[in-house]
PDB file of N, CA and C in Angstrom:
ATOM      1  N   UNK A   1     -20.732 -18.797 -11.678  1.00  0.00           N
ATOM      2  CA  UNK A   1     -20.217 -19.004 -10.341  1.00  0.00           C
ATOM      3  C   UNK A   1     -20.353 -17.709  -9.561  1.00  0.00           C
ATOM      4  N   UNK A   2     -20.922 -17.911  -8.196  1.00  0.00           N
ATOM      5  CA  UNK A   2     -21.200 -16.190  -7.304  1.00  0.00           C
ATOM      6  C   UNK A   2     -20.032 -16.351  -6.968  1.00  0.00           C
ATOM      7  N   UNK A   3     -19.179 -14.832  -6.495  1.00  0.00           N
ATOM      8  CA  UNK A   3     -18.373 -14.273  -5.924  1.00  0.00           C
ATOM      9  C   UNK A   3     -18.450 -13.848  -4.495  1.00  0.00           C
ATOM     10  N   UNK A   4     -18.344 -14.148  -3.738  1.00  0.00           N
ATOM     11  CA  UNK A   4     -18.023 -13.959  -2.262  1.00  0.00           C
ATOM     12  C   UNK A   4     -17.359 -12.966  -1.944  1.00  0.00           C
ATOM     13  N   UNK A   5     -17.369 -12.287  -1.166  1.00  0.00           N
ATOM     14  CA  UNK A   5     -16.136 -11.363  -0.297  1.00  0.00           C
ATOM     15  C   UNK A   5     -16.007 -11.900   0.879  1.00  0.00           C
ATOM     16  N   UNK A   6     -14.575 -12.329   0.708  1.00  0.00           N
ATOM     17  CA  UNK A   6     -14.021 -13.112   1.643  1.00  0.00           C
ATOM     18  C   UNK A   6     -13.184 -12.065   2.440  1.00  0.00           C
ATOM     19  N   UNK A   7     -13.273 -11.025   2.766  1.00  0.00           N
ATOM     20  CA  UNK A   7     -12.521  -9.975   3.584  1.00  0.00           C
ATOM     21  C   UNK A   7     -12.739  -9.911   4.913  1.00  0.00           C
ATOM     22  N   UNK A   8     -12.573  -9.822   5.761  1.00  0.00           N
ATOM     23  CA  UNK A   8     -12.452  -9.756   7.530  1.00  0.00           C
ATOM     24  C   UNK A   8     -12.981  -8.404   7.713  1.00  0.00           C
ATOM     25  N   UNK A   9     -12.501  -7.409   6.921  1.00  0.00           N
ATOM     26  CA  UNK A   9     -12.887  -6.001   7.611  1.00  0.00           C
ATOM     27  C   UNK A   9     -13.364  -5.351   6.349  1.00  0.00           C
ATOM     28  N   UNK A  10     -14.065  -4.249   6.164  1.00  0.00           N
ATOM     29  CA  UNK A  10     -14.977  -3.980   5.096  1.00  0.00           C
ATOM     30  C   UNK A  10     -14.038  -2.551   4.231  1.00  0.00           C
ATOM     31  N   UNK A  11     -13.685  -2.356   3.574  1.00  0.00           N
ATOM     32  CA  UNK A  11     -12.755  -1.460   2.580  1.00  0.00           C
ATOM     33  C   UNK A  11     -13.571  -0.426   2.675  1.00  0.00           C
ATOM     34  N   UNK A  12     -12.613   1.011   2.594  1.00  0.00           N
ATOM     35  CA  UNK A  12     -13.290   2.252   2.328  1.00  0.00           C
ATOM     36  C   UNK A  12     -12.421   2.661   0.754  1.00  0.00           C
ATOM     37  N   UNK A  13     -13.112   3.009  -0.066  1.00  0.00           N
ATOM     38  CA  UNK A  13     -12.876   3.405  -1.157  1.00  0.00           C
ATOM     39  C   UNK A  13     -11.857   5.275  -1.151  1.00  0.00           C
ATOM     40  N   UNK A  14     -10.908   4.931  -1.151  1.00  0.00           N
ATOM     41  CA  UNK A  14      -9.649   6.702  -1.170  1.00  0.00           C
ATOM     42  C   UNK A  14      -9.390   6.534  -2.613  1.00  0.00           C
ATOM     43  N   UNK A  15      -8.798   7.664  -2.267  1.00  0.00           N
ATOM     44  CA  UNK A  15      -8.294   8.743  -3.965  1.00  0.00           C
ATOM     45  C   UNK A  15      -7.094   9.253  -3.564  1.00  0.00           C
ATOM     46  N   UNK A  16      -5.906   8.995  -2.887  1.00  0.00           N
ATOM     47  CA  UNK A  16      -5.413  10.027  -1.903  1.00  0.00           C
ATOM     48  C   UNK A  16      -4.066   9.048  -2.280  1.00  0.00           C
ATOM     49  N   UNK A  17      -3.190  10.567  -2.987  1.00  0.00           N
ATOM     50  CA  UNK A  17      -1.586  10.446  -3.297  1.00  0.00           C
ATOM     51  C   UNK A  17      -0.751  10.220  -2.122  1.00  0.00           C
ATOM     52  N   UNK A  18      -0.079   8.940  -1.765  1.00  0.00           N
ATOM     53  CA  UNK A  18       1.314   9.151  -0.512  1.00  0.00           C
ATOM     54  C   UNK A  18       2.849   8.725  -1.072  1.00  0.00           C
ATOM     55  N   UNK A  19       3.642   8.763  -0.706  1.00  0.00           N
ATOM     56  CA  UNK A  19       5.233   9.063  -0.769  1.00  0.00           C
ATOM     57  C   UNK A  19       5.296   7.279   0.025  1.00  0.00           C
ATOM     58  N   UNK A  20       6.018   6.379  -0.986  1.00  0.00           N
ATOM     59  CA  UNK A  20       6.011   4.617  -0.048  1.00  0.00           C
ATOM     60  C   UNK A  20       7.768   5.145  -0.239  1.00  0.00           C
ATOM     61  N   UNK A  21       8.225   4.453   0.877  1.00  0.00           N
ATOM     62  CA  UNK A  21       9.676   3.984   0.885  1.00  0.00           C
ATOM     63  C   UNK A  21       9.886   2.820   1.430  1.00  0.00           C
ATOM     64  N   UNK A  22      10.664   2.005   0.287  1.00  0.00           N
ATOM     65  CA  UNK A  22      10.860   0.986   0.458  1.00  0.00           C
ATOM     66  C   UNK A  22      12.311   0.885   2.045  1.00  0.00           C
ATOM     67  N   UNK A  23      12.485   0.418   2.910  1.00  0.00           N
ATOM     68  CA  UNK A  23      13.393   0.317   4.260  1.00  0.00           C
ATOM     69  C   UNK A  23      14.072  -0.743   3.808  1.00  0.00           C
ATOM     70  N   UNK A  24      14.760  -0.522   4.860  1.00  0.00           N
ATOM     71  CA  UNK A  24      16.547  -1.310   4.564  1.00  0.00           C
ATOM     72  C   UNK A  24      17.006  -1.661   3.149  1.00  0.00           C
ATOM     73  N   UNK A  25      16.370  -0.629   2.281  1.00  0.00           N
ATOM     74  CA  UNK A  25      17.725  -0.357   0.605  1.00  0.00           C
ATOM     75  C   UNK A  25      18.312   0.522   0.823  1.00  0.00           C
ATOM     76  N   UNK A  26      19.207   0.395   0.601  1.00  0.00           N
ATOM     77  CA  UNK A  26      19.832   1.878   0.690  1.00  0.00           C
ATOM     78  C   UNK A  26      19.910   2.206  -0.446  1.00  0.00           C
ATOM     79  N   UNK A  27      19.712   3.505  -1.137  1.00  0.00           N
ATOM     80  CA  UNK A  27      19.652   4.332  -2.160  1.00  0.00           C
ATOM     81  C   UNK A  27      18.090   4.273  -3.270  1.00  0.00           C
ATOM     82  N   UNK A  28      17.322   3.530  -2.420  1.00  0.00           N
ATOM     83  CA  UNK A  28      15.957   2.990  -3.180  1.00  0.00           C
ATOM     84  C   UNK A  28      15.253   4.484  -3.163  1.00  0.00           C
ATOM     85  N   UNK A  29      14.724   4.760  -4.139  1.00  0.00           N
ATOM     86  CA  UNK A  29      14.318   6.623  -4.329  1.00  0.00           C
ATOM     87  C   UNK A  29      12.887   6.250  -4.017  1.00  0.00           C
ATOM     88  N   UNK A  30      12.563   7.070  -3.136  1.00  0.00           N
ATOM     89  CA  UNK A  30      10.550   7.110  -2.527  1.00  0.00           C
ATOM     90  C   UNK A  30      10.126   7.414  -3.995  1.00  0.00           C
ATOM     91  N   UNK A  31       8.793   6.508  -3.843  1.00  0.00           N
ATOM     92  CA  UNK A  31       8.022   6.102  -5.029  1.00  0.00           C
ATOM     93  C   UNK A  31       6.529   7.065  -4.474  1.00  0.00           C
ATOM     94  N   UNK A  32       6.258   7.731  -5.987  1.00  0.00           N
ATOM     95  CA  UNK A  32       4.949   8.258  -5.461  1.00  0.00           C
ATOM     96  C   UNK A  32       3.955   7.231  -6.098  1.00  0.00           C
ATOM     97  N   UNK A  33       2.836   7.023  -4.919  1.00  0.00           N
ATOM     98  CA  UNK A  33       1.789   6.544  -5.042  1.00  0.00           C
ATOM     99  C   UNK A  33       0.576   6.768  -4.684  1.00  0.00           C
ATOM    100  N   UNK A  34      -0.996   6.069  -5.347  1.00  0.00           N
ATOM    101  CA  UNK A  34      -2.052   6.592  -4.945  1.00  0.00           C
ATOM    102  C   UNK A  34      -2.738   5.751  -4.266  1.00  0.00           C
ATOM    103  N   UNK A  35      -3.531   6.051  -2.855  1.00  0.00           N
ATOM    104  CA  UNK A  35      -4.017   5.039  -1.974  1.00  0.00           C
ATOM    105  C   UNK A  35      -5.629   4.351  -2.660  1.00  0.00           C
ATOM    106  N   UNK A  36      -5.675   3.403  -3.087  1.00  0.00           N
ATOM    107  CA  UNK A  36      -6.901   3.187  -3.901  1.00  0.00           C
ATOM    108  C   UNK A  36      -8.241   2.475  -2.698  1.00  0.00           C
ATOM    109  N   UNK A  37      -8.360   1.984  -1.938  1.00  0.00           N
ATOM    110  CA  UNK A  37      -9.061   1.433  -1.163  1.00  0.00           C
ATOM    111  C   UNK A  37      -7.898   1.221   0.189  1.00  0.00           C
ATOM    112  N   UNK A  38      -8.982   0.786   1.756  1.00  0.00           N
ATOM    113  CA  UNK A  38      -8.091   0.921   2.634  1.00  0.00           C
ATOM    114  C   UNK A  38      -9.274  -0.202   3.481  1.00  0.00           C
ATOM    115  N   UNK A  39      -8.461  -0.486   4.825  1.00  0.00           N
ATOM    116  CA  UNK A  39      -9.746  -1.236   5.968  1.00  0.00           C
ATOM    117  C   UNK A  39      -8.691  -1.108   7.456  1.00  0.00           C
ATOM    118  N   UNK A  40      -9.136  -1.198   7.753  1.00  0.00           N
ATOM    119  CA  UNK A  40      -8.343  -1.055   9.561  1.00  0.00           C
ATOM    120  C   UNK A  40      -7.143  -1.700   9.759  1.00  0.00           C
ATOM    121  N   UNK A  41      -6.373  -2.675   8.939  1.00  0.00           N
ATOM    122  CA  UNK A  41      -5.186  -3.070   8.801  1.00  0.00           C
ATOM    123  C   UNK A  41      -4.543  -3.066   7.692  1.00  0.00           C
ATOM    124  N   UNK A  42      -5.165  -2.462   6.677  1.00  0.00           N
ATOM    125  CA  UNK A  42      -4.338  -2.449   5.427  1.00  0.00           C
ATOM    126  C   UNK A  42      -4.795  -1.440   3.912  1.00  0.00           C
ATOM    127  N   UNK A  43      -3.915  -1.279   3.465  1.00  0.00           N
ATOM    128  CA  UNK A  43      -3.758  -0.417   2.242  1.00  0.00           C
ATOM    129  C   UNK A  43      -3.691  -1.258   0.794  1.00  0.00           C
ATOM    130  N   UNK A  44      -4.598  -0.735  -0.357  1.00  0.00           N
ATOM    131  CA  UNK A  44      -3.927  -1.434  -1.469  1.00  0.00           C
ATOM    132  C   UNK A  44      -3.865   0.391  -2.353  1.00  0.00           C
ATOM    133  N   UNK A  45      -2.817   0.134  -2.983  1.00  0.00           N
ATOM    134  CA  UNK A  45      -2.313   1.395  -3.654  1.00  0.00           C
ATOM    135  C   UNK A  45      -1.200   0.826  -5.033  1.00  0.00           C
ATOM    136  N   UNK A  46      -1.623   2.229  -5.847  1.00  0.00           N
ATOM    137  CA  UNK A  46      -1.562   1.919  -7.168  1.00  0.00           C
ATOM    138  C   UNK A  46       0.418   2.232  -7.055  1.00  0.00           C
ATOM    139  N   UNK A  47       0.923   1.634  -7.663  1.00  0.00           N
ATOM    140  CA  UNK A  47       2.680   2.227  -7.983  1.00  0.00           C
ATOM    141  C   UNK A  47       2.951   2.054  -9.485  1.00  0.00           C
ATOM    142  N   UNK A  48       3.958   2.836 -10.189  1.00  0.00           N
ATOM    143  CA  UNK A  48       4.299   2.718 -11.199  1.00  0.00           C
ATOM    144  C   UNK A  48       5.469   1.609 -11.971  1.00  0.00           C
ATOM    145  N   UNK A  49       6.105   1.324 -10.425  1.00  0.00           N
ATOM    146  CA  UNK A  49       6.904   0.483 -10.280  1.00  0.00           C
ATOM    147  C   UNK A  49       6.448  -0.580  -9.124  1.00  0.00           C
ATOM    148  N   UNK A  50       7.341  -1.957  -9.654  1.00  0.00           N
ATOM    149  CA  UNK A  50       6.826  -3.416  -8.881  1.00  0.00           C
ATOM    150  C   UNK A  50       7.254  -3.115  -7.622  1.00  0.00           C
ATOM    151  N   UNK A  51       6.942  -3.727  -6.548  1.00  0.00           N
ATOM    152  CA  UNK A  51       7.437  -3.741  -5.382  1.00  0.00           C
ATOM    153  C   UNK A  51       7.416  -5.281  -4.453  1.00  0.00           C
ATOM    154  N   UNK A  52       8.684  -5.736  -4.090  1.00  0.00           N
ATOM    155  CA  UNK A  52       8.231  -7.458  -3.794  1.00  0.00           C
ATOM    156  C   UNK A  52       7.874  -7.279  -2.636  1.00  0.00           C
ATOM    157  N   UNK A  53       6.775  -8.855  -2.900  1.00  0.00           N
ATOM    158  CA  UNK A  53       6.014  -9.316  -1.306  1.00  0.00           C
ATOM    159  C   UNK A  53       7.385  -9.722  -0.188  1.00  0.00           C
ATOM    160  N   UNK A  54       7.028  -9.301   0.825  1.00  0.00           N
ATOM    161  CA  UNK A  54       7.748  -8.831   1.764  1.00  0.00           C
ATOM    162  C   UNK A  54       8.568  -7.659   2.429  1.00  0.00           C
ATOM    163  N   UNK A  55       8.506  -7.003   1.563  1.00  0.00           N
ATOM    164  CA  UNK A  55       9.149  -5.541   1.626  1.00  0.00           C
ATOM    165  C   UNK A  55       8.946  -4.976   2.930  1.00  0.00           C
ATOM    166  N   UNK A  56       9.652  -4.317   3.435  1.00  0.00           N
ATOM    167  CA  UNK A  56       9.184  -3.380   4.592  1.00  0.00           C
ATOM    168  C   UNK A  56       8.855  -2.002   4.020  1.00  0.00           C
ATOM    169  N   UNK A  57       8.128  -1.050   4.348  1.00  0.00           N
ATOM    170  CA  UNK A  57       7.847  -0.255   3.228  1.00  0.00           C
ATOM    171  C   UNK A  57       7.340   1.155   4.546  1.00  0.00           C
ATOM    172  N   UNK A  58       7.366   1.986   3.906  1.00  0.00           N
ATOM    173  CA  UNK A  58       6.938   3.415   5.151  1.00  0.00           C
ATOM    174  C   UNK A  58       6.150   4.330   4.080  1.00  0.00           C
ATOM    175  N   UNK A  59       4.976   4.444   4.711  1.00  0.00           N
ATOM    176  CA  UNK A  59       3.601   5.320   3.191  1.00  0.00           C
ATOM    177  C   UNK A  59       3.788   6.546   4.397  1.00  0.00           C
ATOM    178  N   UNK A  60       3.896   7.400   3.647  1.00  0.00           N
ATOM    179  CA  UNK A  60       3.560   9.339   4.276  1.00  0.00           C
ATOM    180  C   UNK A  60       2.719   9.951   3.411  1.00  0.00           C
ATOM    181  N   UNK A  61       1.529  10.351   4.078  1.00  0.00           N
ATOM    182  CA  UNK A  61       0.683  11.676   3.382  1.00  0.00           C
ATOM    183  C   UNK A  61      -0.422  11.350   4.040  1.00  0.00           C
ATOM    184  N   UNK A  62      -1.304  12.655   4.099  1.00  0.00           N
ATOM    185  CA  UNK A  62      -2.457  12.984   4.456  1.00  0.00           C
ATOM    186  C   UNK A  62      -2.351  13.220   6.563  1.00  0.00           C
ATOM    187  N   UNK A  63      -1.042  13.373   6.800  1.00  0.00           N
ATOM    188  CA  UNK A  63      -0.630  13.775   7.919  1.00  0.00           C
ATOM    189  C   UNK A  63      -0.354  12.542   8.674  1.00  0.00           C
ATOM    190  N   UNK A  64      -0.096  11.417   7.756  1.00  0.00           N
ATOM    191  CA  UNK A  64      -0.028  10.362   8.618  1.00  0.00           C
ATOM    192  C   UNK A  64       1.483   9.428   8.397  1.00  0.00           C
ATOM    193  N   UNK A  65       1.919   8.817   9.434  1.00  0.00           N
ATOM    194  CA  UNK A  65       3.167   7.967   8.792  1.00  0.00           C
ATOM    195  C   UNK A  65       2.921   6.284   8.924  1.00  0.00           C
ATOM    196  N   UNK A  66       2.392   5.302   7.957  1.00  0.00           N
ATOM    197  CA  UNK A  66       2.255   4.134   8.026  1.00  0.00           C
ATOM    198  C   UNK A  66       3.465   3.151   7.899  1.00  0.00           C
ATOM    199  N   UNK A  67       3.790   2.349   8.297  1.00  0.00           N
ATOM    200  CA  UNK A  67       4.644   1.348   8.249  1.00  0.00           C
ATOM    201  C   UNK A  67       3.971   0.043   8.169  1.00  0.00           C
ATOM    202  N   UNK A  68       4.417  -0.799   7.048  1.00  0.00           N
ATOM    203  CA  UNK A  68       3.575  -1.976   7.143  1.00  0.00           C
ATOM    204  C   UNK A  68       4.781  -3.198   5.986  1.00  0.00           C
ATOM    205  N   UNK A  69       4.129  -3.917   5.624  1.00  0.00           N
ATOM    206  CA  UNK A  69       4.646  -5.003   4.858  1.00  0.00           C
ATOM    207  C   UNK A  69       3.603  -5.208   3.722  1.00  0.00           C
ATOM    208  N   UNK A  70       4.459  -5.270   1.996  1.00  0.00           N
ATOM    209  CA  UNK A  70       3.941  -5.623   0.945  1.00  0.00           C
ATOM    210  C   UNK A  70       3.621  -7.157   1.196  1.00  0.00           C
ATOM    211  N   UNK A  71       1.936  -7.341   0.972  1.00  0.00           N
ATOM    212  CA  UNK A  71       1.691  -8.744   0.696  1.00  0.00           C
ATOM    213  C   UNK A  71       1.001  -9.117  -0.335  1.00  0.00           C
ATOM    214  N   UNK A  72       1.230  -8.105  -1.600  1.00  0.00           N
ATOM    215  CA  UNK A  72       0.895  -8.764  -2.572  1.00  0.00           C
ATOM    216  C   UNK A  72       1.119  -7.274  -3.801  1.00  0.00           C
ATOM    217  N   UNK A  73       1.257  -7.633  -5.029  1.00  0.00           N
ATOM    218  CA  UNK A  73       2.081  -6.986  -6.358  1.00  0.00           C
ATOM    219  C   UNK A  73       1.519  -7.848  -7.095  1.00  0.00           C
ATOM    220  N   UNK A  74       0.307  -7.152  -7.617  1.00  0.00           N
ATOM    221  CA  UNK A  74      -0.098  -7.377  -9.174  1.00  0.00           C
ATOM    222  C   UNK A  74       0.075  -6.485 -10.353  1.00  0.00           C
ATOM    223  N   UNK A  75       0.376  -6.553 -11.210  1.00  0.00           N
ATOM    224  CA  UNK A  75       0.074  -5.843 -12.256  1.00  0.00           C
ATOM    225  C   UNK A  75      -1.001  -5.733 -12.995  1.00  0.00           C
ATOM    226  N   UNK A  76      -1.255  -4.020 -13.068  1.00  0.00           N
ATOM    227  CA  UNK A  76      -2.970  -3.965 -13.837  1.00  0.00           C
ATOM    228  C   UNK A  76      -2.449  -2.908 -14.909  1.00  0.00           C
ATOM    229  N   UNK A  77      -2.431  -3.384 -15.801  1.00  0.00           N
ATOM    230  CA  UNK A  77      -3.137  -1.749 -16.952  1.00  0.00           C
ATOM    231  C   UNK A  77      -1.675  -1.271 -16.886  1.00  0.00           C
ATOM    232  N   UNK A  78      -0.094  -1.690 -17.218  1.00  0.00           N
ATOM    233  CA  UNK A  78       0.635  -0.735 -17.065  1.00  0.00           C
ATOM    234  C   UNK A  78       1.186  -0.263 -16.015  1.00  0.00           C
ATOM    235  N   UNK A  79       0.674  -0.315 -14.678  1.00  0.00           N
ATOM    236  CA  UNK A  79       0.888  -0.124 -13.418  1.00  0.00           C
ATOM    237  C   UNK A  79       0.963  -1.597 -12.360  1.00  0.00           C
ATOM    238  N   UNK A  80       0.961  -1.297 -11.349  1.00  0.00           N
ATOM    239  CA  UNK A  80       1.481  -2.286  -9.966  1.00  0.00           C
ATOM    240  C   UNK A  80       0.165  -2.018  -9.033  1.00  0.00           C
ATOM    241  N   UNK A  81      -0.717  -3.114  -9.214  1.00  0.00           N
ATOM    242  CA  UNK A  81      -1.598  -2.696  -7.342  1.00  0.00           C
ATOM    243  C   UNK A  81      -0.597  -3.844  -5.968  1.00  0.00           C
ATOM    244  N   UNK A  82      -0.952  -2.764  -5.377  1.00  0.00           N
ATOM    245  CA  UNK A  82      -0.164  -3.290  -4.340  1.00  0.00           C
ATOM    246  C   UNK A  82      -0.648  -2.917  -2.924  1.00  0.00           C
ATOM    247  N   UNK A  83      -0.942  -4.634  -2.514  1.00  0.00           N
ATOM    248  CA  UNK A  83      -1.352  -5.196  -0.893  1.00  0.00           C
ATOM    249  C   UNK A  83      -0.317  -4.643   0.106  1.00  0.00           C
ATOM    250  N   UNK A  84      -0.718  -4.289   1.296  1.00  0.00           N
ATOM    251  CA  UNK A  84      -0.020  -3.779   2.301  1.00  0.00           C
ATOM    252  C   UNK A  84      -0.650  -4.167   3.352  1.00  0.00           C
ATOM    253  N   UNK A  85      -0.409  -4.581   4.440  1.00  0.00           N
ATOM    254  CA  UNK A  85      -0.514  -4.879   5.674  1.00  0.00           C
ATOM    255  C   UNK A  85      -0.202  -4.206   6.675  1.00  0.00           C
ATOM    256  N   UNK A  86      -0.935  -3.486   7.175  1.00  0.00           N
ATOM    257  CA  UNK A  86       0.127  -2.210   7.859  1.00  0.00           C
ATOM    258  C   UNK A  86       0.526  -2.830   9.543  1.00  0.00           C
ATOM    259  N   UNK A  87       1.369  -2.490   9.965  1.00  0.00           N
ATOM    260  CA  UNK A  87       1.887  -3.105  11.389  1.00  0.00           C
ATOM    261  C   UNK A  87       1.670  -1.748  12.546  1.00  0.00           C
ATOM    262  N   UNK A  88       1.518  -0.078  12.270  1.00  0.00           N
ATOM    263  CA  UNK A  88       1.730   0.732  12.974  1.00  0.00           C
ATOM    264  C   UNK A  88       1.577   1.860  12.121  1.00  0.00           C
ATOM    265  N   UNK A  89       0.916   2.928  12.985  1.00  0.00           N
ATOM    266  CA  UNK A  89       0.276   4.110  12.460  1.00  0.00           C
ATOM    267  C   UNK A  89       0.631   5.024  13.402  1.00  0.00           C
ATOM    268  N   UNK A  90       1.312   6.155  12.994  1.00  0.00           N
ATOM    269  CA  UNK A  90       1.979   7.804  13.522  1.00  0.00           C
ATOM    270  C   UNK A  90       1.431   8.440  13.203  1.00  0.00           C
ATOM    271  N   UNK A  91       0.807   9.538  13.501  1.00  0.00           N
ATOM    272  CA  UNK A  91       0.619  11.075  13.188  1.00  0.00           C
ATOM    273  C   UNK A  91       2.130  11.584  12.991  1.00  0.00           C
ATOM    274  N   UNK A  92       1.853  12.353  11.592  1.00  0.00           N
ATOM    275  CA  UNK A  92       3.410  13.188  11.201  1.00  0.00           C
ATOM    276  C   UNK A  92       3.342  14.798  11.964  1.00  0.00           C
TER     277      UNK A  92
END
């Protein structure tokens, strides 16, 4: 069976560590994570810990502040990949 890429916008392949915080927990400790691929609305990045679909979530690093929503938590290998949707992008 061929495989398709069914994607809207075309992924750039990163390597690049950011700081996610999960919003409205209170006492939820920022999780470090690594940005594994990216495209003009969204992030997928590796975590050590699960994170649920829907989350509101805030990624910092590489001088930037993202805010977006988890839309998807798989587990690979020991670790969490994890879909993001981003809604808004700051310079820090």
């Amino acid at each position: 069976m061929e495989s398709t890429n069914q994607r809207r916008e075309s992924r750039l392949t990163a390597n690049a560590p950011v700081t996610l915080t999960i919003l409205k927990i209170l006492g939820e400790p920022d999780l470090s994570c690594n940005v594994i691929d990216m495209s003009g609305s969204g992030l997928r990045i590796t975590s050590a810990q699960p994170i649920p679909c829907g989350a509101e979530v805030k990624i910092e690093g590489q001088g930037m502040v993202l805010f977006g929503e988890v839309c998807r938590c798989e587990e690979n290998e020991g670790s969490y990949s994890i879909g993001l949707m981003i809604s808004e992008l700051r310079p820090r």
